[in-house]
C-alpha atoms as a PDB file:
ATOM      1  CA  UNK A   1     136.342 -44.965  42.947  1.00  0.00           C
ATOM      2  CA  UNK A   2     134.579 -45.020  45.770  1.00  0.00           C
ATOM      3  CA  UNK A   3     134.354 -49.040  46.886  1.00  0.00           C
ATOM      4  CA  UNK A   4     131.040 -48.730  48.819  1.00  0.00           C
ATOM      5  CA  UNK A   5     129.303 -47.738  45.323  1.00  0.00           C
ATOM      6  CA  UNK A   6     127.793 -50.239  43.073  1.00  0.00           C
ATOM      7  CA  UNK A   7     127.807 -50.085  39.377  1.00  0.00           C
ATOM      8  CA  UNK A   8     124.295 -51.117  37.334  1.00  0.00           C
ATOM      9  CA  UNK A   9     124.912 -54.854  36.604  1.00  0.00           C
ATOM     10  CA  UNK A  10     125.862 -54.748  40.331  1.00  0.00           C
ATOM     11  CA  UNK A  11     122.631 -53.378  41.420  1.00  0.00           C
ATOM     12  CA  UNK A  12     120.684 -56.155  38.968  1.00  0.00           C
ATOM     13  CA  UNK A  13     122.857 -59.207  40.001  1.00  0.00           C
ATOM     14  CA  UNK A  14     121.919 -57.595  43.447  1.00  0.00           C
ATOM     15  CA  UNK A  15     118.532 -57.268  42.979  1.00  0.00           C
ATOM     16  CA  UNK A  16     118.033 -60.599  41.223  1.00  0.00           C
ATOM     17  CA  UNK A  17     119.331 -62.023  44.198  1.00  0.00           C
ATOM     18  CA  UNK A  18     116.947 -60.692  46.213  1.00  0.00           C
ATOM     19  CA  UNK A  19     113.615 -61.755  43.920  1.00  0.00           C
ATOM     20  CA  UNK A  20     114.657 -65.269  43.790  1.00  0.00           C
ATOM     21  CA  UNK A  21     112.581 -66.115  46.548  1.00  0.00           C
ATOM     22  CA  UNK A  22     110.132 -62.924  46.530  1.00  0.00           C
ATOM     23  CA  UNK A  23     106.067 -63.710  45.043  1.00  0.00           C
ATOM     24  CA  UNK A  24     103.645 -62.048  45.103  1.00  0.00           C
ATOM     25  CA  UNK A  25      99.572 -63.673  45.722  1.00  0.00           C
ATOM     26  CA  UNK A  26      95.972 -62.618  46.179  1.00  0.00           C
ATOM     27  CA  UNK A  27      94.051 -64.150  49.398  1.00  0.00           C
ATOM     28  CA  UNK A  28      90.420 -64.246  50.349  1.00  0.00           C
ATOM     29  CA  UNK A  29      89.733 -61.962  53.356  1.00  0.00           C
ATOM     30  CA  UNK A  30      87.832 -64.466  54.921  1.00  0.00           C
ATOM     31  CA  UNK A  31      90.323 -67.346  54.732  1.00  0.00           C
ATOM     32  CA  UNK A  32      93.002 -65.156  56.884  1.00  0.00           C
ATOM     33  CA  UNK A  33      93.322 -65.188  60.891  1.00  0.00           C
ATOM     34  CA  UNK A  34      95.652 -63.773  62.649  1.00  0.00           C
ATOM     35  CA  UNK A  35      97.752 -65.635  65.521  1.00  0.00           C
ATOM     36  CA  UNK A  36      99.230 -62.014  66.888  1.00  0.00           C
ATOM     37  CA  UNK A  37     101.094 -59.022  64.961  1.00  0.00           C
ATOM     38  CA  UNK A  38     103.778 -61.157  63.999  1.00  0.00           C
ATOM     39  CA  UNK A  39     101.760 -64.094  62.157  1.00  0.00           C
ATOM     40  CA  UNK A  40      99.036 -64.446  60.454  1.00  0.00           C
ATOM     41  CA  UNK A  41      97.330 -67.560  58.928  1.00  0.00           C
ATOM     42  CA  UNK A  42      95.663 -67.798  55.306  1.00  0.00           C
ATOM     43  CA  UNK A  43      94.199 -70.657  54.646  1.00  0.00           C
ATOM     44  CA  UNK A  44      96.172 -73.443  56.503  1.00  0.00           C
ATOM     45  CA  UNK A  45      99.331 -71.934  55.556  1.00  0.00           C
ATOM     46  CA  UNK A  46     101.159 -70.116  59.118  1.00  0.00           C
ATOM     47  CA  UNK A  47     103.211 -66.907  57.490  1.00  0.00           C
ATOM     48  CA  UNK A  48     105.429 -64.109  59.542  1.00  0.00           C
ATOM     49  CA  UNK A  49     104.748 -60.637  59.330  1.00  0.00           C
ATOM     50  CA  UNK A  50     107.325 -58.610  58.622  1.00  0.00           C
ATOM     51  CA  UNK A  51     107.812 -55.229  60.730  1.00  0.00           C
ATOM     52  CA  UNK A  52     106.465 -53.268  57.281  1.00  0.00           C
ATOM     53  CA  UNK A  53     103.426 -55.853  57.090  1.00  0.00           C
ATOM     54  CA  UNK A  54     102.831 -55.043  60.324  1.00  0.00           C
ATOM     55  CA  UNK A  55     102.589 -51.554  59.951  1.00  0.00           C
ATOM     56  CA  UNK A  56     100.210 -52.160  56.765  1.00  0.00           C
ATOM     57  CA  UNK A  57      97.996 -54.214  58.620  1.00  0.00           C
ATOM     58  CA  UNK A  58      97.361 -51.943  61.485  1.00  0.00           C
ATOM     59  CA  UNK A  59      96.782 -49.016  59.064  1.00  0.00           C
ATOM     60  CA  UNK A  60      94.450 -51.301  57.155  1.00  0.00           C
ATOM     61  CA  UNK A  61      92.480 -51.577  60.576  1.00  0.00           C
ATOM     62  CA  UNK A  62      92.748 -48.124  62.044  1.00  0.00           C
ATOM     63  CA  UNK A  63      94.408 -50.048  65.143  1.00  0.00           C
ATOM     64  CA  UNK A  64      97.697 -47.481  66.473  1.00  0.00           C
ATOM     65  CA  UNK A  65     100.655 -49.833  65.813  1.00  0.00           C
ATOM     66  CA  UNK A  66     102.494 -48.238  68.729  1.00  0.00           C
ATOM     67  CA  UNK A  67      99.130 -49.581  70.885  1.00  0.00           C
ATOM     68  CA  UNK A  68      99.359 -52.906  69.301  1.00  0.00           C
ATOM     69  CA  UNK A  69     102.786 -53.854  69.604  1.00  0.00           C
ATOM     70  CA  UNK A  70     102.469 -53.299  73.516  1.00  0.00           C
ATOM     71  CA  UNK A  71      99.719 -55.759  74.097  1.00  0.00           C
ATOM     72  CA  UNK A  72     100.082 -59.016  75.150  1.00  0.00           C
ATOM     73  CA  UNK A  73      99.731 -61.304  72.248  1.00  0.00           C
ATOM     74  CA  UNK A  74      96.109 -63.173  73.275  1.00  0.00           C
ATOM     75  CA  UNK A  75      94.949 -59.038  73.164  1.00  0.00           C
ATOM     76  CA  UNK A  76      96.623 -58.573  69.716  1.00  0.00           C
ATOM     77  CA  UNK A  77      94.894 -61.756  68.203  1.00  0.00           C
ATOM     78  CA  UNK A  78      91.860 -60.119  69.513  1.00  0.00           C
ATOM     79  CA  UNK A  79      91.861 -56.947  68.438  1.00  0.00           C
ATOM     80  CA  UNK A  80      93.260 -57.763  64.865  1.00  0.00           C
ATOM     81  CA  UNK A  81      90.263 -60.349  64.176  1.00  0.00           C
ATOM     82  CA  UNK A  82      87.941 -58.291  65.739  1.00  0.00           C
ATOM     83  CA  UNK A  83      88.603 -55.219  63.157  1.00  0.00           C
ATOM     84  CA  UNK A  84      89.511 -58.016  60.181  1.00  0.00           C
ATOM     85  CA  UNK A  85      85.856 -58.609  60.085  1.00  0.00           C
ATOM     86  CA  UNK A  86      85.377 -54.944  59.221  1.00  0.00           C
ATOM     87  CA  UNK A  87      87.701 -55.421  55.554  1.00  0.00           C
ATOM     88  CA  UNK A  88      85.148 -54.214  52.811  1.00  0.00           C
ATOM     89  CA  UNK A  89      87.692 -56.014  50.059  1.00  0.00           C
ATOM     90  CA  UNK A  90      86.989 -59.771  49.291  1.00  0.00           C
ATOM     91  CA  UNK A  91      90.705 -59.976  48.660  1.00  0.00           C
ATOM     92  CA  UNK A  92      94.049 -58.721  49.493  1.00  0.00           C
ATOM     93  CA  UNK A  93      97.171 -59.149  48.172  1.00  0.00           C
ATOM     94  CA  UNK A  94     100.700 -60.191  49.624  1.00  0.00           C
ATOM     95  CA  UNK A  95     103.957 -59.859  48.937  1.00  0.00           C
ATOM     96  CA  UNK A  96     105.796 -62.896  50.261  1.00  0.00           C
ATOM     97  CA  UNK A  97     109.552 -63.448  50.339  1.00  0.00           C
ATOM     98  CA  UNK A  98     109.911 -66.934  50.788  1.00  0.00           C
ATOM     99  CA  UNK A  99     107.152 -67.937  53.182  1.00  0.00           C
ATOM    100  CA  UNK A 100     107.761 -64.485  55.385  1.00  0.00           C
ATOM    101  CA  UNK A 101     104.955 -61.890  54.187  1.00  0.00           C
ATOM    102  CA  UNK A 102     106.630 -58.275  53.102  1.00  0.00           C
ATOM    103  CA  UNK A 103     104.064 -56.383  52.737  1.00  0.00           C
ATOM    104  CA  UNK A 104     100.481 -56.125  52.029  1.00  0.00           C
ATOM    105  CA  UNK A 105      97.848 -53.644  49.663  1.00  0.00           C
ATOM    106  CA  UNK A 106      94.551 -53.665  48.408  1.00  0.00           C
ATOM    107  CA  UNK A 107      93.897 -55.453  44.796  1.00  0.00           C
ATOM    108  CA  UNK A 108      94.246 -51.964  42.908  1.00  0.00           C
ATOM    109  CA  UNK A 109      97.969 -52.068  43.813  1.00  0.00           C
ATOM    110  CA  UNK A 110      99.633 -53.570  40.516  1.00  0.00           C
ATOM    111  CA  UNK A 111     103.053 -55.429  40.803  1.00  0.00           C
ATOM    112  CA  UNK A 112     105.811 -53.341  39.569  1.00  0.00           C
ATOM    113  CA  UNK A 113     108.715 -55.844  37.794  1.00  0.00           C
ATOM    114  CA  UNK A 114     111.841 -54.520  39.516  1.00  0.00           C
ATOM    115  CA  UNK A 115     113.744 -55.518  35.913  1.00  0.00           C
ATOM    116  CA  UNK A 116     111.568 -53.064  34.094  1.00  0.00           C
ATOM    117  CA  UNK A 117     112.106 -50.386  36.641  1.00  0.00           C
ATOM    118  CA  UNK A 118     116.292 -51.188  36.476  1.00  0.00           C
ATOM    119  CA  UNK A 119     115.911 -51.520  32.240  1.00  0.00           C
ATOM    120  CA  UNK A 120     114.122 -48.225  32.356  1.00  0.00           C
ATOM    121  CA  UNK A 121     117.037 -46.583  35.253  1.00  0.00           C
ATOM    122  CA  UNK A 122     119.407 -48.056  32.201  1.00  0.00           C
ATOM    123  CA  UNK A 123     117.621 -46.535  29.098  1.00  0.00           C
ATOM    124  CA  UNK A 124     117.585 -43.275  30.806  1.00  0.00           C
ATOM    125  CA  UNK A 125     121.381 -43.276  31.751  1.00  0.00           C
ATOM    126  CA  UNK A 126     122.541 -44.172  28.832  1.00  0.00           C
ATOM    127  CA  UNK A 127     120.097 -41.250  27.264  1.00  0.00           C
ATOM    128  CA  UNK A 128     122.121 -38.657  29.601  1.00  0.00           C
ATOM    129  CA  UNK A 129     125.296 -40.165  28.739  1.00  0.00           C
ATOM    130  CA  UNK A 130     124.911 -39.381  25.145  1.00  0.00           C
ATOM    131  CA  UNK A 131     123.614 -35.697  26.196  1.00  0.00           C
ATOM    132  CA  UNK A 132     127.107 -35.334  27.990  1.00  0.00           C
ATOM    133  CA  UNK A 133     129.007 -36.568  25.144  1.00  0.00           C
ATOM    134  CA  UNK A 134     126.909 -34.206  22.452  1.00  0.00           C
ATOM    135  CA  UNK A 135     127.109 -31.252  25.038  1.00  0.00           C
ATOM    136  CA  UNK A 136     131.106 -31.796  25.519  1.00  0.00           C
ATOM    137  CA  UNK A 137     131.457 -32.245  21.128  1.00  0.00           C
ATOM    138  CA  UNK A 138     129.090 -28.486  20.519  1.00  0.00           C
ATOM    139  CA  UNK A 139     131.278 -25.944  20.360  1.00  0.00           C
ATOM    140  CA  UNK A 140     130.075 -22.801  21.193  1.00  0.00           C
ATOM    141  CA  UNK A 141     131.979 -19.739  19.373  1.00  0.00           C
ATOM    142  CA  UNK A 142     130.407 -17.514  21.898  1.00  0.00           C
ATOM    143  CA  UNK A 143     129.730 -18.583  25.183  1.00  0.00           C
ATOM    144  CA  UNK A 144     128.981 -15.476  27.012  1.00  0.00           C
ATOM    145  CA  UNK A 145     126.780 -14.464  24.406  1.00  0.00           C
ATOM    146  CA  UNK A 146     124.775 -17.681  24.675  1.00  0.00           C
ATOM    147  CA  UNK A 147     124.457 -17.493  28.619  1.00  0.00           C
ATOM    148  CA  UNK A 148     122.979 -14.542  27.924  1.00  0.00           C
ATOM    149  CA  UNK A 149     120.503 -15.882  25.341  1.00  0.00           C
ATOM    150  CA  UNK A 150     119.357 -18.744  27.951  1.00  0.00           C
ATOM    151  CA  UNK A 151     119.160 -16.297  30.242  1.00  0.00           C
ATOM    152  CA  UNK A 152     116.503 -14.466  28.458  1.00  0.00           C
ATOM    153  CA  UNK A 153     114.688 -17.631  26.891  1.00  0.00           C
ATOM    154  CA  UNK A 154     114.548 -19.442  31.076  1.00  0.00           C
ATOM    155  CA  UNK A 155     113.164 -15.621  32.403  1.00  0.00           C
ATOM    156  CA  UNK A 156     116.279 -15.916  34.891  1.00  0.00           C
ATOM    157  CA  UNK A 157     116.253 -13.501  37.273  1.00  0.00           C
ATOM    158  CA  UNK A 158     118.546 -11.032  38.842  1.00  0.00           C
ATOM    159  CA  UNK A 159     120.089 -12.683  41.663  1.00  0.00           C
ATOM    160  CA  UNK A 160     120.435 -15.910  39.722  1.00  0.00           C
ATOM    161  CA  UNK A 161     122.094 -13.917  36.799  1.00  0.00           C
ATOM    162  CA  UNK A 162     124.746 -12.835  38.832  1.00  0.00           C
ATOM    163  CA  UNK A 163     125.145 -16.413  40.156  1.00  0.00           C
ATOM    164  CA  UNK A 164     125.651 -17.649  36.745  1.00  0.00           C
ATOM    165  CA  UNK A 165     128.438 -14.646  36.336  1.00  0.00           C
ATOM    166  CA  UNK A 166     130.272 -15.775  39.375  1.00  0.00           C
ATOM    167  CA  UNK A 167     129.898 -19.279  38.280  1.00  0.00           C
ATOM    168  CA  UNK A 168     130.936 -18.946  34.541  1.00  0.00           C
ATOM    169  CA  UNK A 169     135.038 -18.765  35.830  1.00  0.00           C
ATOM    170  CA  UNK A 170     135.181 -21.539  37.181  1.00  0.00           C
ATOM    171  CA  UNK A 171     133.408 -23.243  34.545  1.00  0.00           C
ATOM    172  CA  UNK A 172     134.460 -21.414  31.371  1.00  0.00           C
ATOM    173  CA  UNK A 173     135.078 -23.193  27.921  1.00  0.00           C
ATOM    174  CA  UNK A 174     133.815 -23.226  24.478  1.00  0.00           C
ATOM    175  CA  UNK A 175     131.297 -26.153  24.331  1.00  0.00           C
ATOM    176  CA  UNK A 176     127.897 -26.218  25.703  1.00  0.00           C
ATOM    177  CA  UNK A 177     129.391 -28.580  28.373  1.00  0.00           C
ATOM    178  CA  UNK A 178     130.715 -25.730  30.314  1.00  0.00           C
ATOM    179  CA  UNK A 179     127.802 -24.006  29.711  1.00  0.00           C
ATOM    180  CA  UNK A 180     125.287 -26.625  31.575  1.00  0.00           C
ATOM    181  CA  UNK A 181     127.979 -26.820  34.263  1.00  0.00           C
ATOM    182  CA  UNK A 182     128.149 -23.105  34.650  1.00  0.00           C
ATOM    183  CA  UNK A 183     124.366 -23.344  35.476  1.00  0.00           C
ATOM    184  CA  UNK A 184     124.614 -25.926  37.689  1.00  0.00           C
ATOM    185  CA  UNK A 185     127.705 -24.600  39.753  1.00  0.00           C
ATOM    186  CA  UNK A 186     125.473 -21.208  40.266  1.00  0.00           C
ATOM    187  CA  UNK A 187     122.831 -23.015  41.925  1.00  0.00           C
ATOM    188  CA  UNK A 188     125.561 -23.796  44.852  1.00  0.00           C
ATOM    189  CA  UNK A 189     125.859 -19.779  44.977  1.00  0.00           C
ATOM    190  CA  UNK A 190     126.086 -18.619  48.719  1.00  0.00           C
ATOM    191  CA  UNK A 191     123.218 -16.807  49.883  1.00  0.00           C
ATOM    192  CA  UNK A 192     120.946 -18.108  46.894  1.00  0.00           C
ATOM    193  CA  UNK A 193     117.495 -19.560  48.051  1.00  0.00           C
ATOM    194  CA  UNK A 194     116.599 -23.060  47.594  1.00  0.00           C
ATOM    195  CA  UNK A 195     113.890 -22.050  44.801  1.00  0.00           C
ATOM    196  CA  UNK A 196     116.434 -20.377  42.959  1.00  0.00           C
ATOM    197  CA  UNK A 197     118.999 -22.834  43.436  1.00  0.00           C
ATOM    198  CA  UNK A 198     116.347 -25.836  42.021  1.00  0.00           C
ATOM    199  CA  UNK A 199     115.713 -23.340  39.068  1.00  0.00           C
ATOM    200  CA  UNK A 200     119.119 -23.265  38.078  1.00  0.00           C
ATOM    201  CA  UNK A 201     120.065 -26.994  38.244  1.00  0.00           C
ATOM    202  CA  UNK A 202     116.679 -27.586  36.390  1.00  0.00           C
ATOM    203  CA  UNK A 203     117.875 -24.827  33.451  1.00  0.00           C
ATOM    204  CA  UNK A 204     121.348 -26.251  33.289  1.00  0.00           C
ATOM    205  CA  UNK A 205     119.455 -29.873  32.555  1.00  0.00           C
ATOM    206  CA  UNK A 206     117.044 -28.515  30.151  1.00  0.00           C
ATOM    207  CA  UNK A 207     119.778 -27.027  27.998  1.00  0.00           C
ATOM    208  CA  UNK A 208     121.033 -30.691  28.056  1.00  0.00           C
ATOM    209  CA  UNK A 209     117.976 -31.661  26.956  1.00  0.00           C
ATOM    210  CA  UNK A 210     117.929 -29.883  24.128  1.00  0.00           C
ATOM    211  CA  UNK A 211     120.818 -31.125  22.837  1.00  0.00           C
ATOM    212  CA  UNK A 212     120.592 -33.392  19.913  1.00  0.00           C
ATOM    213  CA  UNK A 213     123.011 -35.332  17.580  1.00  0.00           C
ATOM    214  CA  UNK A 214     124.087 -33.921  14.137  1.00  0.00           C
END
């Protein structure tokens, strides 16, 4: 196994890690003055911009960042209060990672819990998982017969039929297993287009899909 991958509870531990010190805050518009790009004050609270903030905040003006970052930093304070007063939103919020701001959007933006996102990434896995297992226990008595039924049913067209023929050797077995890996083997046909390659992969995980558990 390759050492530089991480399995899912390493990717959590990982990411919990990381959140520890990560919050995330509304602030009046009228309470914040920036210092130059790289700090900002809200309130009487000094913070550091990260590069990404920075980025956001220029946007947020319509100042060029690549402008910006070249002026001295009296000029930057200047310019970025200047065009501050021009923010139509009473607040903003930040994403802070300790006392170092991240990034910052508009109050519409709504805070995605990165445990959710991870328990969804999980849910899902484990979903295909148990597709793979059903797909490798359906035996197929005719295989051939059934390429040529998905054929039909997916409207696959000529060139990507014969993909799926030169595929179907290399992948050939009596379970609808090899059949999803027959489809997505063709995709990596030489001389296939990319549209007809994504069609292929996307058939071979629909058949998955429609796998189901006795």
């Amino acid at each position: 196994m390759d050492k530089s991958l991480m399995t899912l509870g390493q990717v959590i531990d990982q990411v919990e890690t990381m959140s520890k010190n990560c919050t995330d805050s509304l602030a009046p518009v009228k309470e914040i003055e920036f210092d130059h790009l790289e700090s900002v004050r809200i309130g009487s609270e000094t913070h550091k911009l990260r590069p990404i903030a920075q980025r956001s905040v220029c946007y947020r003006m319509g100042i060029p960042f690549h402008y910006l970052v070249k002026c001295p930093q009296e000029l930057q304070r200047e310019n970025m209060n200047y065009w501050w007063e021009m923010e139509k939103n009473e607040e903003l919020f930040f994403r802070f990672d300790g006392d170092e701001i991240r990034a910052m959007f508009t109050p519409k933006y709504k805070p995605v819990d990165n445990f959710e996102v991870l328990e969804r990434v999980s849910v899902e896995l484990g979903m295909q998982r148990d597709k793979f297992l059903i797909s490798v226990e359906t035996k197929v008595q005719e295989p051939l017969s059934t390429i040529m039924n998905f054929n039909k049913q997916f409207q696959i067209g000529k060139s990507e039929q014969e993909a799926v023929e030169w595929a179907w050797p290399y992948e050939q077995g009596g379970t609808m297993f090899h059949i999803v890996n027959c489809y997505t083997r063709a995709a990596q046909f030489q001389g296939l287009s990319a549209e007809s390659s994504y069609r292929l992969q996307k058939v071979g995980g629909n058949i998955l899909g429609m796998l189901k558990q006795n």
